[in-house]
Protein backbone atom coordinates (compact mmCIF):
# COMPACT_ATOMS: atom_id res chain seq x y z
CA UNK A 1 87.36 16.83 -16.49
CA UNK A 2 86.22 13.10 -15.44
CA UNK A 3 85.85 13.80 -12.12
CA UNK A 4 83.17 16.85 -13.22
CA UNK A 5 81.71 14.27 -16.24
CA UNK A 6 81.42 11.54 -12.96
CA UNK A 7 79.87 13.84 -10.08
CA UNK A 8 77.17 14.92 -12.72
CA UNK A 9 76.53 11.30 -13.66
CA UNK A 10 76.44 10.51 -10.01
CA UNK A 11 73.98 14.11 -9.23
CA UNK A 12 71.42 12.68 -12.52
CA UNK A 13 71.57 9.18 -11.22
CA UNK A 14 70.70 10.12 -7.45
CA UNK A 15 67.97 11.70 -8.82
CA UNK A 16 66.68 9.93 -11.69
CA UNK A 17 64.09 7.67 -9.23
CA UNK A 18 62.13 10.98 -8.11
CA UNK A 19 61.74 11.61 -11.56
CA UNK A 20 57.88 10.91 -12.47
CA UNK A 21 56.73 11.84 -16.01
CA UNK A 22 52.82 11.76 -16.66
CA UNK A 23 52.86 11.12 -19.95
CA UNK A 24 55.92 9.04 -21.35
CA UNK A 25 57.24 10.08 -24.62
CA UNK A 26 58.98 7.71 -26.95
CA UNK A 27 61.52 7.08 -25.51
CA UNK A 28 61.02 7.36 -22.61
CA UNK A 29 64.41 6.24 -20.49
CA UNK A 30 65.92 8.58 -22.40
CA UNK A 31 63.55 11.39 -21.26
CA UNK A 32 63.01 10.16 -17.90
CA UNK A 33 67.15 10.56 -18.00
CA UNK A 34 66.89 14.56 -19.60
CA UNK A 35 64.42 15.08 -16.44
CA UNK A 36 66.71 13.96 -14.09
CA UNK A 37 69.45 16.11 -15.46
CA UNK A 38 67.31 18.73 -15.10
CA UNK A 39 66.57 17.97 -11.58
CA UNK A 40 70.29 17.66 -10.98
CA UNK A 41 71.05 21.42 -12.52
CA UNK A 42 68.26 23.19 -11.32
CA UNK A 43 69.36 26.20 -9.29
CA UNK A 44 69.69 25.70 -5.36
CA UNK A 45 66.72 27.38 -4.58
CA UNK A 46 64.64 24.60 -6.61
CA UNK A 47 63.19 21.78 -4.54
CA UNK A 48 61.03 20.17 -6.12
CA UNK A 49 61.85 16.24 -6.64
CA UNK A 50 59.81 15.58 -9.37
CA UNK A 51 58.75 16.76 -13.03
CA UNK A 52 55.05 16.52 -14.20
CA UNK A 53 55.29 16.35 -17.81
CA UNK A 54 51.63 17.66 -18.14
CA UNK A 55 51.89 18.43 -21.97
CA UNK A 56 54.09 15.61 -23.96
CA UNK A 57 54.81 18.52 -26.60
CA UNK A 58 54.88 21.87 -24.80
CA UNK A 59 54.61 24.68 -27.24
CA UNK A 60 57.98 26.13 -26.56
CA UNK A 61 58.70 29.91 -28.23
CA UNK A 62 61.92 28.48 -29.78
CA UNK A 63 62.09 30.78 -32.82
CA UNK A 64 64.45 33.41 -33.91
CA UNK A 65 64.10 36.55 -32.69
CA UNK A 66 62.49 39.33 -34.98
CA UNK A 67 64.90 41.73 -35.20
CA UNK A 68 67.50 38.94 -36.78
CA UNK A 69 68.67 40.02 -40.16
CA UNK A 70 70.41 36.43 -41.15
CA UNK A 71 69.10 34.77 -44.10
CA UNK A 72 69.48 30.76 -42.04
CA UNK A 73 67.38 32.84 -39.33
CA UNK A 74 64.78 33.13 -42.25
CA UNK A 75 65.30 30.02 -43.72
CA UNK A 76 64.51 27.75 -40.41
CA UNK A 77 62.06 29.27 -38.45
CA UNK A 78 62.39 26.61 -35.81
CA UNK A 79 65.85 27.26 -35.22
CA UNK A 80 66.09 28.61 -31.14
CA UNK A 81 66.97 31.78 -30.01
CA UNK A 82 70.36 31.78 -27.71
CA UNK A 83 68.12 33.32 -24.82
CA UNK A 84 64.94 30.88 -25.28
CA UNK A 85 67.12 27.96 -25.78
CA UNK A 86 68.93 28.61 -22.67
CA UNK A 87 66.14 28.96 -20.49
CA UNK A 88 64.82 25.61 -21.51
CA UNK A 89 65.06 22.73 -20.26
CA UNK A 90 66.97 19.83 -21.65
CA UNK A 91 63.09 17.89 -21.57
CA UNK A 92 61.70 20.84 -23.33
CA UNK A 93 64.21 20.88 -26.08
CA UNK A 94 64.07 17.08 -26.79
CA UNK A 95 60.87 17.49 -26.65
CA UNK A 96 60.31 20.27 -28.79
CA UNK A 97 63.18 18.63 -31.57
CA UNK A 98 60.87 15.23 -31.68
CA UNK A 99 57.47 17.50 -32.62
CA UNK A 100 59.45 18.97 -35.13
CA UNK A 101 60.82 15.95 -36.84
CA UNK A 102 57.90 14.45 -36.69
CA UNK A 103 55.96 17.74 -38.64
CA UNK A 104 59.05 17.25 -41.17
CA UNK A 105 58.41 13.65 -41.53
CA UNK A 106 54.48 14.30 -42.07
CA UNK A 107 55.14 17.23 -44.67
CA UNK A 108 57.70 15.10 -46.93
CA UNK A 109 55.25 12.47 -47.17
CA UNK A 110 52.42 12.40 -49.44
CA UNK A 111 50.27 9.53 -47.75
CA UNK A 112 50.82 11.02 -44.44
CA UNK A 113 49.59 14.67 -45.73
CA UNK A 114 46.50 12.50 -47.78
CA UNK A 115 45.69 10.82 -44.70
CA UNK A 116 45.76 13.82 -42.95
CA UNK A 117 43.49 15.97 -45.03
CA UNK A 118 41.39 12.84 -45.16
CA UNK A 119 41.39 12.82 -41.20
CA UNK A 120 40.23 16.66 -41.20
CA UNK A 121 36.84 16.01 -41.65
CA UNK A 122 35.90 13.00 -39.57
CA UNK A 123 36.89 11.43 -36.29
CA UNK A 124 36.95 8.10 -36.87
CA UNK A 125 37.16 5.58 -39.94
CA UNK A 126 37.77 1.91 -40.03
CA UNK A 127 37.82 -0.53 -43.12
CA UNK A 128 40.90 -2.50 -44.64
CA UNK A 129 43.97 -1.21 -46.30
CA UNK A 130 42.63 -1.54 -49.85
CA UNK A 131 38.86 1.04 -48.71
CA UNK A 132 41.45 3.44 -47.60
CA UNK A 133 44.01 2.90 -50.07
CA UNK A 134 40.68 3.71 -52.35
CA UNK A 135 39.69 6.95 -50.31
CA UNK A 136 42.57 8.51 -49.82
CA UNK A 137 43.46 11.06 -53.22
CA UNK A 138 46.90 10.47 -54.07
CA UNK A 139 49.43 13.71 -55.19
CA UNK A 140 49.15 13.88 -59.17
CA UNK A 141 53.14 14.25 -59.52
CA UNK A 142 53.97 11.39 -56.61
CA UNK A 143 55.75 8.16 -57.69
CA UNK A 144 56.09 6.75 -54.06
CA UNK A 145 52.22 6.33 -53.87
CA UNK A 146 51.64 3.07 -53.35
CA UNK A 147 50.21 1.02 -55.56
CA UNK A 148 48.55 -2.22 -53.33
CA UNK A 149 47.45 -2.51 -49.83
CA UNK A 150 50.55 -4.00 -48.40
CA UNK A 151 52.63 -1.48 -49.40
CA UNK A 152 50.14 1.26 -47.77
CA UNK A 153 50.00 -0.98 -44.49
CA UNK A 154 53.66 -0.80 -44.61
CA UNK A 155 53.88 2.81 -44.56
CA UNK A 156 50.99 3.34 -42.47
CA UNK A 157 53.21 1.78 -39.90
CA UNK A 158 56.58 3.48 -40.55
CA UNK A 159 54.27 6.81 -40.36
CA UNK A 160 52.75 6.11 -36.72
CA UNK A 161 54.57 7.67 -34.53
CA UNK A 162 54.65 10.84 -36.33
CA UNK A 163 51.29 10.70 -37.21
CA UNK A 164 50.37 10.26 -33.41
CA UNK A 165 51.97 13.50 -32.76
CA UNK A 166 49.13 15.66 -34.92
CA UNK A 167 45.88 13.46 -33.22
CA UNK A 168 46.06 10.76 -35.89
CA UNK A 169 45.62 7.23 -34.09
CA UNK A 170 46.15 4.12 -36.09
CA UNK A 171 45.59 0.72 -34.49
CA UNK A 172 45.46 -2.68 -36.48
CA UNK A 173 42.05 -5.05 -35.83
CA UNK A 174 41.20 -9.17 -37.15
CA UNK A 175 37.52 -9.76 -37.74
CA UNK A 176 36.63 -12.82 -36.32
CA UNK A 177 34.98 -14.32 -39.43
CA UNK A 178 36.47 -17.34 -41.02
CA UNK A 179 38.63 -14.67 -43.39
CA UNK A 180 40.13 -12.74 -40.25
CA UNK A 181 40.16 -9.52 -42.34
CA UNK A 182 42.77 -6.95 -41.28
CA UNK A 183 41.08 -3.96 -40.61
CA UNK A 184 42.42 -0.66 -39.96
CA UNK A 185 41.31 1.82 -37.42
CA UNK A 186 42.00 5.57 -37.94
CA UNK A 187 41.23 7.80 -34.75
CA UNK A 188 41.73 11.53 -34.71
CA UNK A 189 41.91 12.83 -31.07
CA UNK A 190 43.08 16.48 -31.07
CA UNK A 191 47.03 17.09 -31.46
CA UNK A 192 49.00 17.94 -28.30
């Protein structure tokens, strides 16, 4: 068993510095490591050296098949079919699982859905954390909302990452009057 668990890490590590990803995903040892792995089980007639990662999120058909009477099947329509999930890639599923933790992160927050909505209908906006905390319509039944601008700036930044994942870009700016005013610049580029 350790001799099997050491020639694959010895087949992923002779392999790992052919690996080239075009677009790193966070974390990207880890998925530069996943490619590899692929690389290193890919069936003998595969001979290609490297992965192109042309799509960071590729729109994988990982759902429960159809004809599935189970109630969980119902329940989680993300969860992946035996056959799909086998014919994936280890990349594809980690992949796949960050795009939907990130849509799960986006829908149990209500200043990431507000932001979003607010998003929908323009491509850019900039002004400080207090304009936006003044734009943005907050849920009527929400008691997380927050209440001040550092609070919103604080959240704003715990929400990045997943918010990057549906087009939203956030990125932090100083004037360069004599008050430095934070400023806050929302970009929406289309999801990927």
């Amino acid at each position: 068993m350790l001799g099997a668990l050491l020639d694959e890490l010895s087949a992923v590590l002779g392999r790992l510095p052919h690996v080239q990803l075009d677009h790193l995903p966070r974390m990207a040892d880890f998925a530069q490591i996943l490619a590899a792995l692929d690389l290193a089980n890919a069936p003998c007639s595969a001979t290609a050296d490297t992965i192109l990662l042309s799509d960071p999120s590729p729109n994988l058909a990982l759902t429960s098949s159809s004809n599935s009477s189970s109630a969980d099947a119902a329940d989680a329509p993300d969860a992946p079919d035996a056959a799909d999930a086998a014919d994936a890639s280890s990349l594809e599923i980690y992949l796949s699982q960050n795009k939907r933790l990130a849509s799960e992160v986006i829908d149990g927050d209500a200043v990431a859905i507000a932001l979003a909505q607010f998003m929908q209908s323009r491509q850019t906006w900039l002004g400080t954390a207090t304009e936006l905390l003044s734009v943005l319509s907050p849920p009527e039944t929400s008691r997380t909302w927050p209440k001040s601008a550092q609070p919103l700036t604080a959240r704003l930044k715990r929400l990045s990452p997943a918010l990057r994942t549906i087009g939203i870009n956030i990125d932090y700016q100083r004037d360069t009057d004599k008050l430095r005013t934070r400023r806050i610049h929302l970009t929406a580029t289309p999801a990927k």
